[in-house]
PDB file of N, CA and C in Angstrom:
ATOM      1  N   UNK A   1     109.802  93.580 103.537  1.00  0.00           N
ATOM      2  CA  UNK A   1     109.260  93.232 102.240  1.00  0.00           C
ATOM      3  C   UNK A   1     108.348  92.010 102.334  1.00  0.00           C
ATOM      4  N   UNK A   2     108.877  91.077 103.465  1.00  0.00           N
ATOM      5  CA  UNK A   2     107.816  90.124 103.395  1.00  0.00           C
ATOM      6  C   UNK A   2     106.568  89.847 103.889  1.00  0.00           C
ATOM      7  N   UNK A   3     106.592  91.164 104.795  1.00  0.00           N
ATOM      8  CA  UNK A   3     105.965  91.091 106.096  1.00  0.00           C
ATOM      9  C   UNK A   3     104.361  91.611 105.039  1.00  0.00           C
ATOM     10  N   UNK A   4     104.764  92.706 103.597  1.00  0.00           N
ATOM     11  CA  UNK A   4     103.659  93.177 102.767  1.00  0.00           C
ATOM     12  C   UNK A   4     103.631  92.160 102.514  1.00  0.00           C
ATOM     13  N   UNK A   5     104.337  91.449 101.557  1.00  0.00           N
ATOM     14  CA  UNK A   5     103.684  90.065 100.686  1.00  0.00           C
ATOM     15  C   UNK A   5     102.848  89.526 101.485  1.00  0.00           C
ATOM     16  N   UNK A   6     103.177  89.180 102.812  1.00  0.00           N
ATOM     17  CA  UNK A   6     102.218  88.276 103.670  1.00  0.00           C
ATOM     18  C   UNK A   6     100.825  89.053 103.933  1.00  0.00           C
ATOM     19  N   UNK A   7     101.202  90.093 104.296  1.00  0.00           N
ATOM     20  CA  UNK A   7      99.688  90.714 104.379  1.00  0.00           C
ATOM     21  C   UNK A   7      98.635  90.560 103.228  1.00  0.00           C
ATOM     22  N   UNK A   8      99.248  90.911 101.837  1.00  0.00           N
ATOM     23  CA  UNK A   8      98.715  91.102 100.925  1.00  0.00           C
ATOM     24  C   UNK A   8      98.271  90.055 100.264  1.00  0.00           C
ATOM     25  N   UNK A   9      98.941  89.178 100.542  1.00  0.00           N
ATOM     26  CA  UNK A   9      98.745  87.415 100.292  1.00  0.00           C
ATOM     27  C   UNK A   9      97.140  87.246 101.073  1.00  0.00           C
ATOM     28  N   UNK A  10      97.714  87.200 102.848  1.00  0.00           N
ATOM     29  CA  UNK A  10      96.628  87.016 103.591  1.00  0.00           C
ATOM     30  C   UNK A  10      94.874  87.816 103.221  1.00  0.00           C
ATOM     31  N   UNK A  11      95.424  88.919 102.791  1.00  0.00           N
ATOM     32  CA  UNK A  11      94.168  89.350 102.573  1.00  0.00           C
ATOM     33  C   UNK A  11      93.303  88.642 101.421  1.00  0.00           C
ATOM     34  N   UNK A  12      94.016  88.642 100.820  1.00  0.00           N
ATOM     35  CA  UNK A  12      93.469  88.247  99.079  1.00  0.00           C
ATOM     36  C   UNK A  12      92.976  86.730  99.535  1.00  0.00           C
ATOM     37  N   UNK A  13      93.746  85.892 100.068  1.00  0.00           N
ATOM     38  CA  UNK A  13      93.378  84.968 100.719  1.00  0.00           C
ATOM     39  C   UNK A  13      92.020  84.942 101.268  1.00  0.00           C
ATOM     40  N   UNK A  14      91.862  85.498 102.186  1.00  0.00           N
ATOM     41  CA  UNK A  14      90.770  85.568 102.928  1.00  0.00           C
ATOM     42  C   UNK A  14      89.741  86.271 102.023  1.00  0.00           C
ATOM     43  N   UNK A  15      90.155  87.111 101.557  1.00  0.00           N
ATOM     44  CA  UNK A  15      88.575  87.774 100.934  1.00  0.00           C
ATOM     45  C   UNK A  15      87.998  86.353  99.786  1.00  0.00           C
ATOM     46  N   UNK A  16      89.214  85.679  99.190  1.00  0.00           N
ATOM     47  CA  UNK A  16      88.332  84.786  98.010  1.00  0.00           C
ATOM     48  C   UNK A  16      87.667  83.944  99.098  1.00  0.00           C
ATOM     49  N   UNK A  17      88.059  83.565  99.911  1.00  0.00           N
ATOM     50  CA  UNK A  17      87.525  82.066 100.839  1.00  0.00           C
ATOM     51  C   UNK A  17      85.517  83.010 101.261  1.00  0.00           C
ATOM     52  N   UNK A  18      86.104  84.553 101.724  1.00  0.00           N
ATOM     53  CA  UNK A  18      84.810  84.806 102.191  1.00  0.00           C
ATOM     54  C   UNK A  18      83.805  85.027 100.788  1.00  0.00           C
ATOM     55  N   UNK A  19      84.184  85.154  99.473  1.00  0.00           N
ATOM     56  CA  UNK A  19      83.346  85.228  98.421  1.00  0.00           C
ATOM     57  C   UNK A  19      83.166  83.982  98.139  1.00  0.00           C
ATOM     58  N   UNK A  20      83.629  82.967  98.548  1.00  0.00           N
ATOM     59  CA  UNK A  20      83.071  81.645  97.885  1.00  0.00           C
ATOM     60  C   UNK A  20      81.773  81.905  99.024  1.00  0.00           C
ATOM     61  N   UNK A  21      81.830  82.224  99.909  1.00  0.00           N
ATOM     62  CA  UNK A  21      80.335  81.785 101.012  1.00  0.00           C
ATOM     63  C   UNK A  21      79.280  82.048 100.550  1.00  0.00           C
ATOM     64  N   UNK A  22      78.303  81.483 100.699  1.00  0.00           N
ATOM     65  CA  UNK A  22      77.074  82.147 100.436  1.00  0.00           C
ATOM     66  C   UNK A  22      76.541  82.823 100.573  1.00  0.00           C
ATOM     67  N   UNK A  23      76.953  82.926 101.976  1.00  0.00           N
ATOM     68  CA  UNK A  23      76.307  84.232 103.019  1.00  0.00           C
ATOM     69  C   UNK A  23      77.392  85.229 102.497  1.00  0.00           C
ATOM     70  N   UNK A  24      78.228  85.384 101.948  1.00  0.00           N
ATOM     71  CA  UNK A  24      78.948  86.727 101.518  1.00  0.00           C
ATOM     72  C   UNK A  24      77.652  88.115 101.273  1.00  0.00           C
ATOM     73  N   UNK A  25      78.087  89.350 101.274  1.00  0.00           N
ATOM     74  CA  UNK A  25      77.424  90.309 101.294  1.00  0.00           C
ATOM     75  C   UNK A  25      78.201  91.551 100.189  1.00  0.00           C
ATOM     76  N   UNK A  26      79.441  91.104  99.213  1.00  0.00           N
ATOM     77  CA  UNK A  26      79.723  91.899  98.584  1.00  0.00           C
ATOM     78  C   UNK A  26      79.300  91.699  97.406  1.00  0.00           C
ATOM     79  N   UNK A  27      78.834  90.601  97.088  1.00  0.00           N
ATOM     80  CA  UNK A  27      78.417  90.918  95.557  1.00  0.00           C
ATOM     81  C   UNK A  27      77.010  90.022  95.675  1.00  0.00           C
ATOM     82  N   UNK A  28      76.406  90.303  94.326  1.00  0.00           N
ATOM     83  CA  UNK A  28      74.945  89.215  94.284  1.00  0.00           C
ATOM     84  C   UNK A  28      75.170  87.819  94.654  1.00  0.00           C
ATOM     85  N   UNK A  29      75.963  87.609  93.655  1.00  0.00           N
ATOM     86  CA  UNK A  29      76.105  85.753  94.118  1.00  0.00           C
ATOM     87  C   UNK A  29      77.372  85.551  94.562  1.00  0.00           C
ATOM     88  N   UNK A  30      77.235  84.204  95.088  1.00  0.00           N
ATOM     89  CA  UNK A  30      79.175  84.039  95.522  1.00  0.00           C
ATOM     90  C   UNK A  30      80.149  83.298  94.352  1.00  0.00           C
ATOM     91  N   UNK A  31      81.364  83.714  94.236  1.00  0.00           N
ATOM     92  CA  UNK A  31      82.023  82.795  93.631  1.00  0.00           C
ATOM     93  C   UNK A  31      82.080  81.216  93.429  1.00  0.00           C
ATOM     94  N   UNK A  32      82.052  80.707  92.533  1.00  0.00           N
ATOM     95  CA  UNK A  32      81.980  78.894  92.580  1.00  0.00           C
ATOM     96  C   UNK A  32      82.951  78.658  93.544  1.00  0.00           C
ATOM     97  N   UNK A  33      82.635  77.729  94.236  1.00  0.00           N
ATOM     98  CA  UNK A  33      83.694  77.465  95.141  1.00  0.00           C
ATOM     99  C   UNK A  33      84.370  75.893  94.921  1.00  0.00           C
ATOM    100  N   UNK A  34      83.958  75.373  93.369  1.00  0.00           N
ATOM    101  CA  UNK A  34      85.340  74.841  93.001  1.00  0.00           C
ATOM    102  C   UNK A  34      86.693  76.021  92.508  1.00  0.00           C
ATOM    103  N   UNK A  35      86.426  77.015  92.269  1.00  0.00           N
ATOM    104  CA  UNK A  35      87.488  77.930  91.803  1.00  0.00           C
ATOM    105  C   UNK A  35      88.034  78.807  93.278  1.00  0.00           C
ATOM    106  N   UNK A  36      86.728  79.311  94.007  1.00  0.00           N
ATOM    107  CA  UNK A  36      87.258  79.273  95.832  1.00  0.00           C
ATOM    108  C   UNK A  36      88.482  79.033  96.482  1.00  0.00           C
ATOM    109  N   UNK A  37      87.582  77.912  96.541  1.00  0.00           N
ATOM    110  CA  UNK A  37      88.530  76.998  97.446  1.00  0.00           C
ATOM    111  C   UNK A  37      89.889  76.956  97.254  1.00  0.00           C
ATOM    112  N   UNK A  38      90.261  76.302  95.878  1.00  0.00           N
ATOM    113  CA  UNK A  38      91.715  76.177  95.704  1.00  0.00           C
ATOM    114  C   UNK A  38      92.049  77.358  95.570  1.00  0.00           C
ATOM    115  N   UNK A  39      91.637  78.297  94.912  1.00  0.00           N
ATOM    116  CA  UNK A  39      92.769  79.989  95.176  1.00  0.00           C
ATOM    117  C   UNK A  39      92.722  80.161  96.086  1.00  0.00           C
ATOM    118  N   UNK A  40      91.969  80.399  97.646  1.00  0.00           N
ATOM    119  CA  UNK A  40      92.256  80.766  98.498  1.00  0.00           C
ATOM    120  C   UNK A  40      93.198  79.671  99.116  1.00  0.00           C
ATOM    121  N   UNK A  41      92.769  78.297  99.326  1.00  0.00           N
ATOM    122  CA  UNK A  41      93.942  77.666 100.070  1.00  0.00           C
ATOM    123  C   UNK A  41      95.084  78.216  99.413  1.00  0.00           C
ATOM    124  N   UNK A  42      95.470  78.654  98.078  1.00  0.00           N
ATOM    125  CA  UNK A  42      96.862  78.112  97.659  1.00  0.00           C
ATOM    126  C   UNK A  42      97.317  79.983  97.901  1.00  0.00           C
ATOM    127  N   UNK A  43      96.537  80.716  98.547  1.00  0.00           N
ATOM    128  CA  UNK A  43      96.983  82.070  98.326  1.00  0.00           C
ATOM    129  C   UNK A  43      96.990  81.992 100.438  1.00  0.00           C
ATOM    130  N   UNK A  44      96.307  81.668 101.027  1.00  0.00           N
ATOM    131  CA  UNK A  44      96.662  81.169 102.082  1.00  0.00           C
ATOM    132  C   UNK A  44      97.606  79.980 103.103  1.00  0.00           C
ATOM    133  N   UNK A  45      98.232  79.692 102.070  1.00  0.00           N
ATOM    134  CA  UNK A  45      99.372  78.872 101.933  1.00  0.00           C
ATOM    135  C   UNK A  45     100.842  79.452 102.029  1.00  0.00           C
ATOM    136  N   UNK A  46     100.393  80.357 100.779  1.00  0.00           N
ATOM    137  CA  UNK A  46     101.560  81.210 100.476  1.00  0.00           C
ATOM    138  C   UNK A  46     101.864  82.315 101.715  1.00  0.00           C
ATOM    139  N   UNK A  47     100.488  83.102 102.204  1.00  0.00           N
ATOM    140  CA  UNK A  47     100.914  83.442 102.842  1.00  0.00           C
ATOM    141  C   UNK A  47     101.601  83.101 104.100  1.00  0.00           C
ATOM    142  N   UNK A  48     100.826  81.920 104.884  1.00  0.00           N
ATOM    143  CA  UNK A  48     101.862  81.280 105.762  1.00  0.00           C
ATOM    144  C   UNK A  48     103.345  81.371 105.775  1.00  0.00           C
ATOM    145  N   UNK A  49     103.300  80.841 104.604  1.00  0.00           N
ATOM    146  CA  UNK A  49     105.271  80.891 104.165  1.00  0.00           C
ATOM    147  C   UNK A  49     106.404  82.168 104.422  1.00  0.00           C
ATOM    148  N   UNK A  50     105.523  82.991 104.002  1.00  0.00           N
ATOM    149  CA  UNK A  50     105.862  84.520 103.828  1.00  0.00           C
ATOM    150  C   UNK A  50     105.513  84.816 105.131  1.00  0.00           C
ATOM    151  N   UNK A  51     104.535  84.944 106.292  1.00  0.00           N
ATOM    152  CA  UNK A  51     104.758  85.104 107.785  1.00  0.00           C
ATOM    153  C   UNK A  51     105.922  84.504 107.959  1.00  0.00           C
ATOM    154  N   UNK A  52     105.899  83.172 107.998  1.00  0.00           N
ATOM    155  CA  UNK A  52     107.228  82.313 109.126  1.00  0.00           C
ATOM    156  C   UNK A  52     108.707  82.478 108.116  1.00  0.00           C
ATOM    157  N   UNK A  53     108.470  83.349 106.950  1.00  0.00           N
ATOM    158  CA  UNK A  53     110.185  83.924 106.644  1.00  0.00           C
ATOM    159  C   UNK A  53     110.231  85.040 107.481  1.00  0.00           C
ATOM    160  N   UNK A  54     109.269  86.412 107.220  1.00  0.00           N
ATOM    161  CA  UNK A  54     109.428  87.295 107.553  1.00  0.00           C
ATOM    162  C   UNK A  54     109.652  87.227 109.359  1.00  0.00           C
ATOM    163  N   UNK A  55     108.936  86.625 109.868  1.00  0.00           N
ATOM    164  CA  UNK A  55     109.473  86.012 111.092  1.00  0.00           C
ATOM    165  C   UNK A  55     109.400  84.839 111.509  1.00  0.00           C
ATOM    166  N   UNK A  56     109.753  84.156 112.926  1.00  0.00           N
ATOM    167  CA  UNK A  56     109.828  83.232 113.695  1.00  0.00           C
ATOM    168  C   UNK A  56     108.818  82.044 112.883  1.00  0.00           C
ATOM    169  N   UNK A  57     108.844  81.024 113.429  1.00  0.00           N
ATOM    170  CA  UNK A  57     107.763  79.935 113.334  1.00  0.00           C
ATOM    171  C   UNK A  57     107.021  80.489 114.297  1.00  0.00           C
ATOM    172  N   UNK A  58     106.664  79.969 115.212  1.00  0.00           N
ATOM    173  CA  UNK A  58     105.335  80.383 116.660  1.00  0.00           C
ATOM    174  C   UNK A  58     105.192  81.960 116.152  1.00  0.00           C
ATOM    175  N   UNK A  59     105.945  83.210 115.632  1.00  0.00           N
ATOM    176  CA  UNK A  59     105.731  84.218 115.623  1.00  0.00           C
ATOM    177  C   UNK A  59     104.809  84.152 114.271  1.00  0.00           C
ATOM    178  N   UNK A  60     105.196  84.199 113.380  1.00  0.00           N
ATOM    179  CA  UNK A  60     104.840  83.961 111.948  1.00  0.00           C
ATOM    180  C   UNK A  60     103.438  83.130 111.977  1.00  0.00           C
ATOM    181  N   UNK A  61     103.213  82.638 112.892  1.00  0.00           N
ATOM    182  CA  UNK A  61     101.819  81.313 112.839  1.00  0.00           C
ATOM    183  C   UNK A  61     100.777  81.997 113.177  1.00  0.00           C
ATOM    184  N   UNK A  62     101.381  82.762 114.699  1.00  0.00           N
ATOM    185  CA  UNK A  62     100.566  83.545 115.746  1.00  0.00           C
ATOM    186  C   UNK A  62      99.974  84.718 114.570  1.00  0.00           C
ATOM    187  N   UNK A  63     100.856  85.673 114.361  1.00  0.00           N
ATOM    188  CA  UNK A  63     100.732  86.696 113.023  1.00  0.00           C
ATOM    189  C   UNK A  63      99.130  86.579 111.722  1.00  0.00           C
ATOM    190  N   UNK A  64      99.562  84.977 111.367  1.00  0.00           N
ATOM    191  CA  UNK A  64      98.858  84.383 110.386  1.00  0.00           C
ATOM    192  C   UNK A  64      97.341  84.845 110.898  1.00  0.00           C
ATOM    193  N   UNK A  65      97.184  83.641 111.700  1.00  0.00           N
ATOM    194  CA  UNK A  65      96.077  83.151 112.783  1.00  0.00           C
ATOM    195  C   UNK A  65      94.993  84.444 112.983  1.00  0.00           C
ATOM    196  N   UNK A  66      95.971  85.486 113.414  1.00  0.00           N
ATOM    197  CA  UNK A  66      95.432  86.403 114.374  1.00  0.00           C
ATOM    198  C   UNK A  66      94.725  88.026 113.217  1.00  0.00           C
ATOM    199  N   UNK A  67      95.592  87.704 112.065  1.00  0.00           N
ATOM    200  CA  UNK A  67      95.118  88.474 111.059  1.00  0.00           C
ATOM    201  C   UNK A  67      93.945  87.994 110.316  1.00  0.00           C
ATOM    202  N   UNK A  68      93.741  86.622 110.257  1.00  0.00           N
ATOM    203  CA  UNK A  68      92.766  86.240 109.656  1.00  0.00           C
ATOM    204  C   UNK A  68      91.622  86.110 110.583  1.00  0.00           C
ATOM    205  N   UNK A  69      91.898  86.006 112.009  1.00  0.00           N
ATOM    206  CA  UNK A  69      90.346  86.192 112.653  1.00  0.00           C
ATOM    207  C   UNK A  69      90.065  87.773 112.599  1.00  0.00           C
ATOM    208  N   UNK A  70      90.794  88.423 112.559  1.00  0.00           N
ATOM    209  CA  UNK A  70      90.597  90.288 111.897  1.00  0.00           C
ATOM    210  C   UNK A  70      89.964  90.494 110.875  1.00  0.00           C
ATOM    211  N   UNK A  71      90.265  89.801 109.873  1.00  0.00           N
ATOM    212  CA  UNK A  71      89.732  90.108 108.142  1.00  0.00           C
ATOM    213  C   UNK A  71      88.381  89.171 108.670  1.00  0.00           C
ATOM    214  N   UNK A  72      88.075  88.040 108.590  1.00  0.00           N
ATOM    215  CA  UNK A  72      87.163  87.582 109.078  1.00  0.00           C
ATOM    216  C   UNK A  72      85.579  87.928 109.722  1.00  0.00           C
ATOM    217  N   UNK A  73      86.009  88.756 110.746  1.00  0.00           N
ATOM    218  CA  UNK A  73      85.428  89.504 111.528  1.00  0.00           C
ATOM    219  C   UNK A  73      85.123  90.273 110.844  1.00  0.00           C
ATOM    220  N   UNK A  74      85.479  91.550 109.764  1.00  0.00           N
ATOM    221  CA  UNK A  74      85.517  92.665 110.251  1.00  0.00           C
ATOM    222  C   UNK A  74      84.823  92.472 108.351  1.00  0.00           C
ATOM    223  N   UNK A  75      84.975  91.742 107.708  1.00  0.00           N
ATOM    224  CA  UNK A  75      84.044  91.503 106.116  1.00  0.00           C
ATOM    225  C   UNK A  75      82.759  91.556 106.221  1.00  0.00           C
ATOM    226  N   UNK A  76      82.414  90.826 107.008  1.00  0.00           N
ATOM    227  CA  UNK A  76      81.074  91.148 107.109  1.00  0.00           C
ATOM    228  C   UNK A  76      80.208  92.148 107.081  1.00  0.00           C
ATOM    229  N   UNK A  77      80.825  93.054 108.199  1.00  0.00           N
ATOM    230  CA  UNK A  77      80.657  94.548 108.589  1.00  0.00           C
ATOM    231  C   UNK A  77      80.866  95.088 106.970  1.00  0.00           C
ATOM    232  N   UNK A  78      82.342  94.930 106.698  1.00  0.00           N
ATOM    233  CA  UNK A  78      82.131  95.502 105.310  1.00  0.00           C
ATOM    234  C   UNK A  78      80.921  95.508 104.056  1.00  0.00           C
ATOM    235  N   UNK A  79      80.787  94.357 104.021  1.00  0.00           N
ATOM    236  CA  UNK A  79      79.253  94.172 102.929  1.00  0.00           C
ATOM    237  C   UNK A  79      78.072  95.029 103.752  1.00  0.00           C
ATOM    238  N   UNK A  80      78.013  95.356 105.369  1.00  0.00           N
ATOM    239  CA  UNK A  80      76.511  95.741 105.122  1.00  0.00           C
ATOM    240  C   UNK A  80      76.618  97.306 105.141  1.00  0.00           C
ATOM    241  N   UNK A  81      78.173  97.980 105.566  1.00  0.00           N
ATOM    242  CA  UNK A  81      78.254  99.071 105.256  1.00  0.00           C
ATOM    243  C   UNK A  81      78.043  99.821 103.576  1.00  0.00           C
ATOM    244  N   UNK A  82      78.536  98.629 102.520  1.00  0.00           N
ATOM    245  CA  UNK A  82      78.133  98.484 101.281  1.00  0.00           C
ATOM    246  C   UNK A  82      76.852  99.003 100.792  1.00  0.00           C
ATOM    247  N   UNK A  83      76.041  97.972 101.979  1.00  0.00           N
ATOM    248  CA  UNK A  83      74.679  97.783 101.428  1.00  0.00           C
ATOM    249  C   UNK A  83      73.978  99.277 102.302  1.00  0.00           C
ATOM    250  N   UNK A  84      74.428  99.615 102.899  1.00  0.00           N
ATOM    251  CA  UNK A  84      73.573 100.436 103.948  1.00  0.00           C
ATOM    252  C   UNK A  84      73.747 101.758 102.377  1.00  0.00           C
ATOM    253  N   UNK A  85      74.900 102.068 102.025  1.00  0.00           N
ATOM    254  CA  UNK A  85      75.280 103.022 100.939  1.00  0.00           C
ATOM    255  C   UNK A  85      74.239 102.964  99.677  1.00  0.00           C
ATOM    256  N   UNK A  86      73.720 102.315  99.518  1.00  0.00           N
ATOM    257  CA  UNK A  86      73.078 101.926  97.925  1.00  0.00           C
ATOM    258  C   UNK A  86      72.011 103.091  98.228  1.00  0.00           C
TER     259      UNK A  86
END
């Protein structure tokens, strides 16, 4: 059960942090990133928590870390597959 929360946390996480960017590619403009910033830290926060219940500390960190250079990576790609569609 926690192992979804964390994912689902992490994602949501990560996608607001990548819509505050400028360089984002899913919508026209980016989100203000006084409103950004703090939802994603505090939704990337949470998820932390929810990794290192659902498992270990070093496991739960590693988990974190390694999902967010995934989502990271792989958004980008998403917006220009977006854009390639229009």
């Amino acid at each position: 059960m926690f192992g979804y929360l964390a994912f689902m946390l992490t994602l949501a996480g990560a996608a607001c942090l990548y819509l505050g960017s400028r360089n984002q590619r899913w919508r026209r403009n980016a989100l203000p990133r006084k409103v950004a910033a703090p939802a994603s830290a505090l939704l990337l926060l949470l998820a932390l928590a929810s990794w290192i219940h659902a498992f270990r500390l070093d496991t739960g960190i590693f988990v974190f870390l390694t999902l967010l250079m995934l989502l990271w990576s792989c958004f980008p790609f998403l917006g220009v597959r977006k854009k390639g569609r229009r």
